[in-house]
Protein backbone atom coordinates (compact mmCIF):
# COMPACT_ATOMS: atom_id res chain seq x y z
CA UNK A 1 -125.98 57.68 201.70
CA UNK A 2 -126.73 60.91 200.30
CA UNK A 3 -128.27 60.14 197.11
CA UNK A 4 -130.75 58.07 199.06
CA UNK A 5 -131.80 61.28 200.74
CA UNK A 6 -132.23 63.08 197.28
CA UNK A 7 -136.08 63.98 196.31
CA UNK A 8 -136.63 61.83 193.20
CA UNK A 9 -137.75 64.72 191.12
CA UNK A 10 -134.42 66.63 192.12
CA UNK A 11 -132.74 63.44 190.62
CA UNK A 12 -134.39 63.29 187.55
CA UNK A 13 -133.60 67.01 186.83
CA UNK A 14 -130.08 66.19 187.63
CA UNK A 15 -130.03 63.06 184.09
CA UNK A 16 -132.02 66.64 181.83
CA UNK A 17 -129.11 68.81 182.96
CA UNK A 18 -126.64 66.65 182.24
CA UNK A 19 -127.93 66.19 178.85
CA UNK A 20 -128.55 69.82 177.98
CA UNK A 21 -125.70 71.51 179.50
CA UNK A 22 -123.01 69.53 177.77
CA UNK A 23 -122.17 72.46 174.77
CA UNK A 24 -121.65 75.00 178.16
CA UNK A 25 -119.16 72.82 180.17
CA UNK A 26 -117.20 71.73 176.29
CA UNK A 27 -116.50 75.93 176.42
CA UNK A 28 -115.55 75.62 180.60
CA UNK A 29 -113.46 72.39 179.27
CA UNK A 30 -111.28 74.41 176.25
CA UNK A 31 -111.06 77.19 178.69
CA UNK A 32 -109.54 74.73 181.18
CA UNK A 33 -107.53 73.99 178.69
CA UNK A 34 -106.19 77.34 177.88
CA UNK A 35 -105.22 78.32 181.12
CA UNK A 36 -103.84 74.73 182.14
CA UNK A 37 -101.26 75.14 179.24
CA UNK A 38 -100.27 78.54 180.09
CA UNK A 39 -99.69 77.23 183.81
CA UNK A 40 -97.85 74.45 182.60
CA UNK A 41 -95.44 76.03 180.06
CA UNK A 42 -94.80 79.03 183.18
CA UNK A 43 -93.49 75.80 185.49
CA UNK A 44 -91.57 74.40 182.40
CA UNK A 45 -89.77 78.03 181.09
CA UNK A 46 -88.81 78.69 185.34
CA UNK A 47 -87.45 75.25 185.75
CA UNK A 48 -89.14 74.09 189.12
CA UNK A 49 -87.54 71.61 190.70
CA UNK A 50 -87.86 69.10 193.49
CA UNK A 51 -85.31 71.45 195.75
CA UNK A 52 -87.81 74.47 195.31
CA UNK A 53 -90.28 72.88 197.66
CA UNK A 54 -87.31 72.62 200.74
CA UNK A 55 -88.65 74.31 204.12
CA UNK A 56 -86.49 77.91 204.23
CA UNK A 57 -87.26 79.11 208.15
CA UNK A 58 -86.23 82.16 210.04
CA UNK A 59 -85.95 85.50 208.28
CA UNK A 60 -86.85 83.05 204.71
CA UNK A 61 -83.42 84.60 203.24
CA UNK A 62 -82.54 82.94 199.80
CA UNK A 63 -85.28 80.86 198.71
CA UNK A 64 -85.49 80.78 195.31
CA UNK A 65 -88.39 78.25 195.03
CA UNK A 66 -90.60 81.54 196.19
CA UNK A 67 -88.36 83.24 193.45
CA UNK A 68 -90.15 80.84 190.52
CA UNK A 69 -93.07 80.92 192.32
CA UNK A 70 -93.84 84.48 192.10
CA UNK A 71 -92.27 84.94 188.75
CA UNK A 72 -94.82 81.89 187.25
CA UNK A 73 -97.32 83.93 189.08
CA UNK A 74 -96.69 87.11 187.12
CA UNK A 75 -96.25 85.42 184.36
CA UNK A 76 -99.99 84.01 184.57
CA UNK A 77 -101.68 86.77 185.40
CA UNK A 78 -99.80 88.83 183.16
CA UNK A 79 -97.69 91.13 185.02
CA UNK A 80 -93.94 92.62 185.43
CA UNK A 81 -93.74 90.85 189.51
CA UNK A 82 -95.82 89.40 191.68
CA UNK A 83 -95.81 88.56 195.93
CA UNK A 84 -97.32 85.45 196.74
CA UNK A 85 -96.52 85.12 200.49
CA UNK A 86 -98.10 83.29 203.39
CA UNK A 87 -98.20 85.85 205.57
CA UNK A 88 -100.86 87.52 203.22
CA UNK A 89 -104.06 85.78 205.08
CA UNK A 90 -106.73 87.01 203.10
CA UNK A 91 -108.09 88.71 200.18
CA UNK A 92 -108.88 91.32 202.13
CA UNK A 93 -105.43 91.86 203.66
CA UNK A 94 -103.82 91.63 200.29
CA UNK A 95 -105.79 94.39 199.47
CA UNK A 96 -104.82 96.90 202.03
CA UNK A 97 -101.77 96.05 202.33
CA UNK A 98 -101.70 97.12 198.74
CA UNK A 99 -103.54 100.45 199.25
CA UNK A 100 -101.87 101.57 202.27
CA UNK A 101 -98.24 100.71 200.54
CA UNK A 102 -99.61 103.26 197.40
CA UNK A 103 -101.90 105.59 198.94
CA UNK A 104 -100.17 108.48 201.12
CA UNK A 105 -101.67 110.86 202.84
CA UNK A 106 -104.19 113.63 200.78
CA UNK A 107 -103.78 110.86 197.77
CA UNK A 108 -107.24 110.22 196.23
CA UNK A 109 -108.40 106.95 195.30
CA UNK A 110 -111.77 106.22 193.62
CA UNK A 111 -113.86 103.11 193.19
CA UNK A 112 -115.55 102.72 189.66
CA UNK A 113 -117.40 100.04 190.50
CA UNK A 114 -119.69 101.79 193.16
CA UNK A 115 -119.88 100.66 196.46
CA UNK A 116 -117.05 98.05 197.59
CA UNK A 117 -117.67 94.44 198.77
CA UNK A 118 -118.43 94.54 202.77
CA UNK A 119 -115.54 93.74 204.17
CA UNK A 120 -113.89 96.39 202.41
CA UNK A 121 -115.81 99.23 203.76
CA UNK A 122 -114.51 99.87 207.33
CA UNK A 123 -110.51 99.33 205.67
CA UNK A 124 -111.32 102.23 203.78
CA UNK A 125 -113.28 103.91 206.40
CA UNK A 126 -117.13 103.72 204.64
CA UNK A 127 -118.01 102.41 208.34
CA UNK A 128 -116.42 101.79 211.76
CA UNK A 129 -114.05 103.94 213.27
CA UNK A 130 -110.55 101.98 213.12
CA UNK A 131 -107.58 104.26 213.67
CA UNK A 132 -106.10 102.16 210.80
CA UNK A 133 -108.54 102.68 207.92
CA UNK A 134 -107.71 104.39 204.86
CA UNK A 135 -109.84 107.61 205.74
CA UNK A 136 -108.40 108.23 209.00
CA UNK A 137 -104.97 108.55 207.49
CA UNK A 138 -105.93 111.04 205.56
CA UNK A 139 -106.59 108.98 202.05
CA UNK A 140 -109.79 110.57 200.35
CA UNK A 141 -112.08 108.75 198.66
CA UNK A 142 -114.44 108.74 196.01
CA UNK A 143 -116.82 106.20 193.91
CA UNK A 144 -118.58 106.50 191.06
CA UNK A 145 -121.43 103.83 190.89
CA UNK A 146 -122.40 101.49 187.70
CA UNK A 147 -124.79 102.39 185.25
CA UNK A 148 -127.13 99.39 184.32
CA UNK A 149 -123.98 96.79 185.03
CA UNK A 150 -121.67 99.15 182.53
CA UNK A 151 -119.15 101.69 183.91
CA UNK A 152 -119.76 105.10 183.80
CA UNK A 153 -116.83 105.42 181.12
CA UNK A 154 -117.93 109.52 180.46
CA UNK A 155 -117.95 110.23 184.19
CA UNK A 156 -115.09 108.49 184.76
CA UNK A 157 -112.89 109.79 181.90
CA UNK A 158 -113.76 113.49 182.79
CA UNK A 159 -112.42 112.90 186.29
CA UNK A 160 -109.88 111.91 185.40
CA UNK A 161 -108.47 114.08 183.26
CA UNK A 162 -107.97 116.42 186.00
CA UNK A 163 -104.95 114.48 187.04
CA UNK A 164 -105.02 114.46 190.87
CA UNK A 165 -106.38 110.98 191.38
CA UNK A 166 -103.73 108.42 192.50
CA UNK A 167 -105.51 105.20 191.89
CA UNK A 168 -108.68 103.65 190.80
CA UNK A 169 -110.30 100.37 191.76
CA UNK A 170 -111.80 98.03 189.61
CA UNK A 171 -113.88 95.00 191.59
CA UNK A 172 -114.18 92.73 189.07
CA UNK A 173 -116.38 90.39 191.08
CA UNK A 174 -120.01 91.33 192.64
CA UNK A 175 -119.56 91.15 195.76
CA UNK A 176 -122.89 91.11 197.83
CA UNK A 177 -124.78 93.79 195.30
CA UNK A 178 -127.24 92.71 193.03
CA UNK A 179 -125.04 93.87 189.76
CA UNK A 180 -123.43 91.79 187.39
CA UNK A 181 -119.61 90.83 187.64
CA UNK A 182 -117.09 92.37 185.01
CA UNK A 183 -115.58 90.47 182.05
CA UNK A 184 -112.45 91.30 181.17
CA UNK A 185 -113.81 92.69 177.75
CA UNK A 186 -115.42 95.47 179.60
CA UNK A 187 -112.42 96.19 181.87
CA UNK A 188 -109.79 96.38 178.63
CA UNK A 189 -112.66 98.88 177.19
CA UNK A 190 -112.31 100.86 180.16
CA UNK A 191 -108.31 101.02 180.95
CA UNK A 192 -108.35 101.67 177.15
CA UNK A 193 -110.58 104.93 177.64
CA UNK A 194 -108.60 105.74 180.74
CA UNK A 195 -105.68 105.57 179.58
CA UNK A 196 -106.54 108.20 176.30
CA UNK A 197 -107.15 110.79 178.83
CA UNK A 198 -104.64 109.45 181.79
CA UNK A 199 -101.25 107.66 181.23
CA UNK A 200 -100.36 108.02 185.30
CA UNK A 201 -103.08 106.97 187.58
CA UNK A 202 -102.72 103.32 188.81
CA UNK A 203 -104.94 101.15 188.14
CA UNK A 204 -105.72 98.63 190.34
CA UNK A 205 -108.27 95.26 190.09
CA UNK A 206 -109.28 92.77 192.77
CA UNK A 207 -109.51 89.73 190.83
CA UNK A 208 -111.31 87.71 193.90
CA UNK A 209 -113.58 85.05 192.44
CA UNK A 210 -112.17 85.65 188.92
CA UNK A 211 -108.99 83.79 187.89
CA UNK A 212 -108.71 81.35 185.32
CA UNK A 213 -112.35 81.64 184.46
CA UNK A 214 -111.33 83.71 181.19
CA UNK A 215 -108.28 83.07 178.93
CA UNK A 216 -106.87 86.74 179.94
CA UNK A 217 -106.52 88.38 183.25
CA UNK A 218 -106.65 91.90 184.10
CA UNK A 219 -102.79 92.15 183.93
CA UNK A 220 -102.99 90.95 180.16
CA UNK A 221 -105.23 94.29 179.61
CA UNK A 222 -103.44 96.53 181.12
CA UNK A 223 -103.92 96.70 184.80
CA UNK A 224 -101.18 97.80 187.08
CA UNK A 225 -102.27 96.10 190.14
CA UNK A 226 -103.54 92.85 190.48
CA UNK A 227 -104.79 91.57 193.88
CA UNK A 228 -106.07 88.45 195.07
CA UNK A 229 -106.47 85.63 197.49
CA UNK A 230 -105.01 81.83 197.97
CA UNK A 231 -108.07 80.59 199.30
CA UNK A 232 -110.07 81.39 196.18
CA UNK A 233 -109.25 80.21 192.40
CA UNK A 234 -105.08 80.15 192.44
CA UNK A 235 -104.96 78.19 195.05
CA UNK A 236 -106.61 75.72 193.89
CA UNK A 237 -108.23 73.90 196.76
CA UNK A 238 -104.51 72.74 197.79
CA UNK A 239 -103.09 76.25 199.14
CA UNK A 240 -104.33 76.45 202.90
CA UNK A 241 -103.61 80.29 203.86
CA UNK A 242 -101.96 83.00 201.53
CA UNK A 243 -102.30 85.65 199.14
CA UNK A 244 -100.83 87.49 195.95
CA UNK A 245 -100.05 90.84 194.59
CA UNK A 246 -99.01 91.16 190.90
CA UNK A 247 -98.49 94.19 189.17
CA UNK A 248 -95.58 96.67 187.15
CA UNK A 249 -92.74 95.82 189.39
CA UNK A 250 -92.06 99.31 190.94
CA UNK A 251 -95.61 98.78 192.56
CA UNK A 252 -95.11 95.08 194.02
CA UNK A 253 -91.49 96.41 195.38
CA UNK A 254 -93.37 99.22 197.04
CA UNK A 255 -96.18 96.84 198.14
CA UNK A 256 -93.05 94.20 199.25
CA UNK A 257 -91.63 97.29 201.33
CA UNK A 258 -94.87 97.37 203.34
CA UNK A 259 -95.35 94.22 204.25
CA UNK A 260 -91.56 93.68 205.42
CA UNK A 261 -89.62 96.67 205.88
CA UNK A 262 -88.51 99.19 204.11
CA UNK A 263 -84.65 97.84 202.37
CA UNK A 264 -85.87 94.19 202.73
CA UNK A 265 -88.87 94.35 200.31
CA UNK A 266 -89.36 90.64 198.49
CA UNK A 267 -85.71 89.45 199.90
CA UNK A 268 -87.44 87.90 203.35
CA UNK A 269 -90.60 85.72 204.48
CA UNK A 270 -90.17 82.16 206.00
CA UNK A 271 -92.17 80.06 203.28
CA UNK A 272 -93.48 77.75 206.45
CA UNK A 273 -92.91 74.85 204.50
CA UNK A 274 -95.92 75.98 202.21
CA UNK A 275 -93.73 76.28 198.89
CA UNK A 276 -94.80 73.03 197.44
CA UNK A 277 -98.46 73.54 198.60
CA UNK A 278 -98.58 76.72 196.43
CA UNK A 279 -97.04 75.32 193.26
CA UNK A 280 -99.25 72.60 193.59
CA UNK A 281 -102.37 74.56 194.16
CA UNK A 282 -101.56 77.03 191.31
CA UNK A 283 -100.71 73.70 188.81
CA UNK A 284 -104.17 72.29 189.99
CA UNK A 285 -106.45 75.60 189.58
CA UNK A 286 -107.78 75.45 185.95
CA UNK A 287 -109.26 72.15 186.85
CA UNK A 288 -110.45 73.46 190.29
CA UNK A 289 -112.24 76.55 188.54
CA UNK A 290 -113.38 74.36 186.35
CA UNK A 291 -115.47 72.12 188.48
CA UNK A 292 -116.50 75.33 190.22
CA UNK A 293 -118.37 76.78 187.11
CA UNK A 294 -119.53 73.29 186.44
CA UNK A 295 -121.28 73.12 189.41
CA UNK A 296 -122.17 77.17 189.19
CA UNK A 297 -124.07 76.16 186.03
CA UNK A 298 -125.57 73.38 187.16
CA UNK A 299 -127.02 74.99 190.35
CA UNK A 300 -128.21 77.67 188.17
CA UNK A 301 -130.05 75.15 185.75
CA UNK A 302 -132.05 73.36 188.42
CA UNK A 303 -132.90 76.56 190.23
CA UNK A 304 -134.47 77.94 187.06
CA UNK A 305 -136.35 74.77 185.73
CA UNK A 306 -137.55 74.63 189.41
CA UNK A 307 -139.01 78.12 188.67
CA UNK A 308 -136.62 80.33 190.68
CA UNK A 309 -136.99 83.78 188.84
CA UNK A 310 -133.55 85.74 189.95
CA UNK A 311 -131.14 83.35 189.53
CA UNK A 312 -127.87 84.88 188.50
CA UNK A 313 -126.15 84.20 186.35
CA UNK A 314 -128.35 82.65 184.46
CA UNK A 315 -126.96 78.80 183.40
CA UNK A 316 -126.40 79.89 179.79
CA UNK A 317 -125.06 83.18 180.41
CA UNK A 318 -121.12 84.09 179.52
CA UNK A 319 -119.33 83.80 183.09
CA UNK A 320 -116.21 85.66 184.23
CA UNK A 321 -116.03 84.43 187.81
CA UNK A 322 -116.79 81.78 189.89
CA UNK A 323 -120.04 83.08 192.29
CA UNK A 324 -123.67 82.00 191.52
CA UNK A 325 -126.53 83.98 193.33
CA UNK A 326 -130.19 83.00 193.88
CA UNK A 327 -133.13 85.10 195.54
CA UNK A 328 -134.26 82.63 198.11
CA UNK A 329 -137.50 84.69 199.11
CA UNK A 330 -137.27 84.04 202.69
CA UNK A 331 -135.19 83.38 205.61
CA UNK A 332 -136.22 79.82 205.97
CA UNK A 333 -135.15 79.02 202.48
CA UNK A 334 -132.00 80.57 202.94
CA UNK A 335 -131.51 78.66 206.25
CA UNK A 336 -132.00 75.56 204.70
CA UNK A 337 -130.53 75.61 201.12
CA UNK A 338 -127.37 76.93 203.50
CA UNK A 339 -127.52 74.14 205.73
CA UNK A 340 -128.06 71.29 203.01
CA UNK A 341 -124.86 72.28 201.84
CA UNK A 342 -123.01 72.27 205.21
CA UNK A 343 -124.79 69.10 205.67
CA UNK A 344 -122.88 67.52 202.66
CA UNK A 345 -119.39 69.04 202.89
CA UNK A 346 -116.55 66.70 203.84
CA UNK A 347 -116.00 68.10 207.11
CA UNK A 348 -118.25 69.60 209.81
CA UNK A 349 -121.09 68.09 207.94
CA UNK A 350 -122.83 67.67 211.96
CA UNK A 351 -122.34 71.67 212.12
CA UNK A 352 -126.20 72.84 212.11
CA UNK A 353 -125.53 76.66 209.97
CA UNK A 354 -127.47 79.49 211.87
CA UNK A 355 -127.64 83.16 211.27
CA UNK A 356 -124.68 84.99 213.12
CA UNK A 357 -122.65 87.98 213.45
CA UNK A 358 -119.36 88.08 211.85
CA UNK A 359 -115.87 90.14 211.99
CA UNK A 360 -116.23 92.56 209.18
CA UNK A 361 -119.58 92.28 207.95
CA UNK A 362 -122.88 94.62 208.68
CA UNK A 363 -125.25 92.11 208.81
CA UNK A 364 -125.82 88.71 210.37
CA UNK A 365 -124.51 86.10 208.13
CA UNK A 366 -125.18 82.74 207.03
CA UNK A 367 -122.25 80.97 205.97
CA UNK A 368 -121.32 76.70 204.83
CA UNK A 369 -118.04 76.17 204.05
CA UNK A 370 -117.22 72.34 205.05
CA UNK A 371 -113.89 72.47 203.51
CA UNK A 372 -110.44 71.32 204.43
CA UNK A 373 -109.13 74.94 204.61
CA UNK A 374 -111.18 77.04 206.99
CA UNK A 375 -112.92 79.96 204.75
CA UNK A 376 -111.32 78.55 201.54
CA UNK A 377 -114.35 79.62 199.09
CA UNK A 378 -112.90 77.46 196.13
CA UNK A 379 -114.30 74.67 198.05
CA UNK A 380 -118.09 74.39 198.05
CA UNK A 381 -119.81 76.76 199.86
CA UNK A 382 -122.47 79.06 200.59
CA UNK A 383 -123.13 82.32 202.67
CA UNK A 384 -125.40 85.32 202.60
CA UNK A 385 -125.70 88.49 204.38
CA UNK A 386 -129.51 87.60 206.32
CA UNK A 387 -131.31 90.66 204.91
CA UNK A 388 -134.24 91.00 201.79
CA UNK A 389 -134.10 89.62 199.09
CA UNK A 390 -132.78 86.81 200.79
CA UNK A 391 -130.06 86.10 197.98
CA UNK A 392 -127.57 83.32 198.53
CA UNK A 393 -123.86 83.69 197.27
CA UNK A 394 -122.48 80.15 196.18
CA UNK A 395 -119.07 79.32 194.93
CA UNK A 396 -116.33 76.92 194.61
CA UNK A 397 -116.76 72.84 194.44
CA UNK A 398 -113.07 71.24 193.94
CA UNK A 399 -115.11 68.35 191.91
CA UNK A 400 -118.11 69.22 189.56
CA UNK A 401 -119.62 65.69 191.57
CA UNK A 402 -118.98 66.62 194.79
CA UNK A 403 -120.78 69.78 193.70
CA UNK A 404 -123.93 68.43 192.30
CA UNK A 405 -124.23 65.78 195.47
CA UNK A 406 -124.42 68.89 197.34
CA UNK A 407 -126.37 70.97 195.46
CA UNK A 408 -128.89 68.45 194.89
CA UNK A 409 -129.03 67.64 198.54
CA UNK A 410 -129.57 71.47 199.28
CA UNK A 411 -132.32 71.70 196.70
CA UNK A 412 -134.15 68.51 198.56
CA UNK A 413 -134.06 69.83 201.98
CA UNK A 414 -135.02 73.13 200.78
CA UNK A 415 -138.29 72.07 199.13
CA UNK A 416 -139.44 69.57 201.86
CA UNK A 417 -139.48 72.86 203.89
C-alpha cells in the first residue's frame, strides 16, 4: 500500500496543506467552472449526437461528427476554424505542420519569447541538419528574448513596423528555461501593441500546457493561430493520440491543405474510430486541468515548507498553465523524485526511470509518465533535461488524489536518499 510507504512527516504536511490551500483550489474550482460551461453550452448549440461518434474509414469523406467537433473546438478556444485530426501526433507536429503550411520560402518568422522549447529547435533549424527544417527551406528566422519574464514590447513593435515579417510566435508555456510562463493578460497587452503598429503579420501561439487554466484563450485576444496537442489539457486524459490547429479560417484551410492535399483541405481524414474519444476528452478537460493545478499547487506547497528555495511557481502564485518546476540540486534527487513518481503511476510502476537519450532533445533526459496514453503529459508525470540546476518539470494528474499519492511518495523516497 502506498500510503504505508509514506514518511510520516510527509503525511502530516499533506492534513496543513489541505487546510491552507483551500481559498487557491475554490479559484481552480470557479475556473473549472467557467470553462466546463463554455464546453458544455459548445456541445449543446452544435447538437452532438450519438451518430457523431460512428467509425468513418477510408479517405474519412463526410463525417460530420469531426464537423462539430472542430467547430466546438473553435468555438472554445475562440477562433473562426479549427483541425482536430488524429493524424496530428504531437504538439510538436501540429506545430510545423502549421509553420511550413504559412511560411514560404525568404518569409521571416520571429520568436518573441526567446529561445523555443527543445524539441522545437532542429524543426526550425537552431540545431541538427534535417533537410526538412524550416531554415533549410529557406524560412529566416529571428528571436527576440524576454526581458525579466515581460516581452520586449519596444523592440518588438519597432520591428515590426517595418512590415516584412510574416509571423510571430508566442510560447505561452516555459518550456525547459528558467522564465516564467505567459498569462493571457500579458499576451492581449502585446497583440494589442502589435497590432497599433501591424494589422498583417500573423500571429501565432502554442498554447501547450495552457488550456482551460484561464477563462480566455489566446484566440479570445486576438491570436490568429492557435496550436496545440491532444495529449496535453484538451484531451483530457481520454484522447490517446491527436492534435489541433485553430485559428481565422483562411489560415486552418491553408494549414488543412498541408496536411492533406492541396483541393482536399478539411474534406478527408479517417477519424479511426477516435471521434467519441475526442468529444469525450474535450467534455472531461476542465476537470482534468483542474486536478492538474491541484496537484501543481500542492507539490509546490510541500516543496517549499520542506525548504526547497526555487520552486516555481510558487503555491500561491496566479497560474496560467499546467507545469510546476523545482531545482532539485543534484542528480540523485532528480533520479529519485523522478522515479517515486514512475513508481506510483498506474502502469509501468516496475519501470526503474534512468537518465537517457531521447529523439529530439540535446540532453539526456529523465522522464515518468506511467499513464494509459504513452507521453500523454495530462497524466502525472515528470521529466527533466539531466543538466545544472537539476530542475524537474512536473505536470498533469487526471485526479488531484492520485496526484498527491504520488507526489507524496516522490517526496519520501527522495528524502530517505
Amino acid at each position: 500500500m502506498i500510503i504505508k510507504e509514506i514518511d510520516k512527516e510527509i503525511l502530516e504536511l499533506s492534513k496543513k496543506a489541505d487546510i491552507e490551500l483551500v481559498d487557491i483550489f475554490n479559484k481552480v474550482d470557479e475556473t473549472c467552472l467557467h470553462n466546463s460551461n463554455r464546453i458544455l453550452s459548445a456541445f449543446i448549440e452544435n447538437k452532438v449526437s450519438y451518430t457523431d461518434f460512428a467509425d468513418i474509414n477510408g479517405y474519412g469523406n463526410y463525417d460530420p461528427g469531426r464537423d462539430k467537433l472542430e467547430k466546438i473546438f473553435a468555438t472554445v478556444l475562440g477562433n473562426e476554424d479549427s483541425l482536430v485530426r488524429p493524424q496530428i501526433m504531437s504538439g510538436t507536429n501540429a506545430l510545423y505542420l502549421t509553420f511550413s503550411a504559412i511560411l514560404k520560402p525568404n518569409d521571416t518568422m520571429i520568436s518573441l519569447t526567446g529561445t523555443p522549447y527543445d524539441s522545437l529547435q532542429e524543426m526550425i533549424g537552431l540545431c541538427g541538419n534535417s533537410s526538412q527544417s524550416l531554415k533549410n527551406n529557406l524560412v529566416k528566422y529571428e528571436q527576440i528574448d524576454l526581458i525579466n519574464n515581460e516581452f520586449d514590447i519596444q523592440k518588438i513593435v519597432e520591428r515590426l513596423k517595418r512590415n516584412d515579417v510574416k509571423l510571430v510566435e508566442i510560447q505561452r508555456s516555459r518550456g525547459y528555461s528558467s522564465r516564467l510562463s505567459l498569462t493571457i493578460e500579458k499576451i492581449e497587452k502585446l497583440i494589442s501593441e502589435i497590432r497599433k503598429v501591424n494589422k498583417d503579420v500573423i500571429i501565432m501561439v502554442d498554447n501547450c500546457y495552457g488550456e482551460l487554466v484561464e477563462d480566455k484563450e489566446p484566440g479570445h485576444v486576438g491570436a490568429n493561430v492557435v496550436v496545440g496537442s491532444l495529449m496535453k489539457n484538451l484531451g483530457g486524459g481520454i484522447a490517446s493520440t491527436g492534435g489541433y490547429i485553430a485559428g481565422d479560417k483562411k489560415y486552418v484551410e491553408m494549414i488543412a491543405d498541408r496536411l492533406t492535399a492541396p483541393g482536399i483541405g478539411k474534406e478527408q481524414g479517417a477519424n479511426f474510430n477516435l471521434n467519441n474519444s475526442f468529444f469525450k476528452g474535450i467534455y472531461m478537460a476542465p476537470s482534468a486541468v483542474k486536478s492538474a493545478l491541484k496537484t501543481a499547487v500542492f507539490t509546490a506547497y510541500m516543496l517549499e515548507k520542506l525548504g526547497y528555495k526555487n520552486v516555481y511557481p510558487k503555491y500561491d502564485d496566479y497560474r496560467t498553465d499546467i507545469i510546476q518546476t523545482v531545482e532539485l540540486g543534484n542528480k540523485d534527487n532528480l533520479v529519485k523524485f523522478t522515479q517515486g513518481i514512475q513508481e506510483s503511476s498506474p502502469i509501468d510502476s516496475f519501470v526503474r526511470v534512468m537518465p537517457a537519450p531521447m529523439p529530439g532533445y540535446p540532453f539526456d533526459e529523465v522522464m515518468a509518465c506511467g499513464g494509459f496514453t504513452q507521453g500523454s503529459t495530462i497524466e502525472l508525470s515528470g521529466d527533466a533535461p539531466v543538466i545544472e540546476p537539476y530542475t524537474l518539470y512536473m505536470q498533469g494528474s487526471l485526479s488531484y488524489e492520485y496526484g498527491k499519492l504520488s507526489i507524496m511518495l516522490a517526496l519520501t523516497k527522495m528524502l530517505k536518499n
